[in-house]
Every structure is written in structure tokens, then in C-alpha cells.
Protein backbone atom coordinates (compact mmCIF):
# COMPACT_ATOMS: atom_id res chain seq x y z
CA UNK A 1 0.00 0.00 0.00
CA UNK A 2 1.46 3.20 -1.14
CA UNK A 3 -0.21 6.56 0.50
CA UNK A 4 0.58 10.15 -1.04
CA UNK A 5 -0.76 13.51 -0.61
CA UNK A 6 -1.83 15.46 -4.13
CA UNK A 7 -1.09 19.43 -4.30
CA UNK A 8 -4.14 20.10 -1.83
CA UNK A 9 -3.17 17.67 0.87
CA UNK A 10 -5.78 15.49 0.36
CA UNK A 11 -4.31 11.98 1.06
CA UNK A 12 -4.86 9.06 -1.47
CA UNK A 13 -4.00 5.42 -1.16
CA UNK A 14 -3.06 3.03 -3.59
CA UNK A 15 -1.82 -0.58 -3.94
CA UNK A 16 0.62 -2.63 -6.14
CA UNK A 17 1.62 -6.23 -5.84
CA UNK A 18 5.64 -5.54 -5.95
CA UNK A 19 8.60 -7.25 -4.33
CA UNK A 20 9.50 -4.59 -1.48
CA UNK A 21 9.44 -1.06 -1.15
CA UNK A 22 11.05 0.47 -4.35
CA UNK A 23 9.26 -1.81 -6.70
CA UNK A 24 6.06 -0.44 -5.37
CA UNK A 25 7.13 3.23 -6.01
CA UNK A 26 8.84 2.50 -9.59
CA UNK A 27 4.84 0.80 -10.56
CA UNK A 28 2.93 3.45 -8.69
CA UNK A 29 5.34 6.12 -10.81
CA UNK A 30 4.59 4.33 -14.18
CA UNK A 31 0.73 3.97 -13.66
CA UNK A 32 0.16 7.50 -11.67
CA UNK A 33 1.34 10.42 -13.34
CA UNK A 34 0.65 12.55 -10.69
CA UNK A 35 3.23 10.60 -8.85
CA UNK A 36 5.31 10.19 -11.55
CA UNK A 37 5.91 14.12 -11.58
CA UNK A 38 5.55 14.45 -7.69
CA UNK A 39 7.38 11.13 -6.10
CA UNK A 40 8.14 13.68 -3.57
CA UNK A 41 4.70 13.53 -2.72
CA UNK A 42 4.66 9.55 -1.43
CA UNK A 43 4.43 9.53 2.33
CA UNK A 44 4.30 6.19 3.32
CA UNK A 45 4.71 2.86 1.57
CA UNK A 46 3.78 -0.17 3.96
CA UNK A 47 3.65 -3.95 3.35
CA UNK A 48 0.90 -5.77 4.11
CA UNK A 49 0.66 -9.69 4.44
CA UNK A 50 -2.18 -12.01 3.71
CA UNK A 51 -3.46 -14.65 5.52
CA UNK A 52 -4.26 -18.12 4.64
């Protein structure tokens, strides 16, 4: 789960299957091109785990 906050601090969440932490930002970056111009803008990345 990837969170970010757009140019009017309104906080969005978003979430990849990726490997770890920078995989998740380099996908986010391709398919959000707000985020692709702002990666400045990510504020937390956090991995969560599925049960069986």
C-alpha cells in the first residue's frame, strides 16, 4: 500500500503487488502520473501480508 498527498493535501491510497518497497514506487510512478511528476509527494509505503 502506497499513501501520497496530491497538491491540496488530500491523502490518497493506492496498492501494487511488488517485491519490497522500491518496486512499489517505480509501478505506482509508471501507472500515476501525478506521482510520476511528484514522487516527492509519497508519504508512506507499507507492506501488508495475507493470511491463509
Amino acid at each position: 500500500m502506497l499513501s501520497y498527498k496530491d497538491s491540496t493535501n488530500k491523502t490518497y491510497e493506492v496498492g501494487f503487488y511488488a517485491r519490497d518497497a522500491y518496486d512499489c514506487l517505480m509501478l505506482a510512478r509508471e501507472f500515476n502520473s501525478y506521482l510520476h511528476d511528484n514522487p516527492g509527494s509519497v508519504i508512506r509505503i507499507q507492506q501488508k501480508f495475507f493470511g491463509n
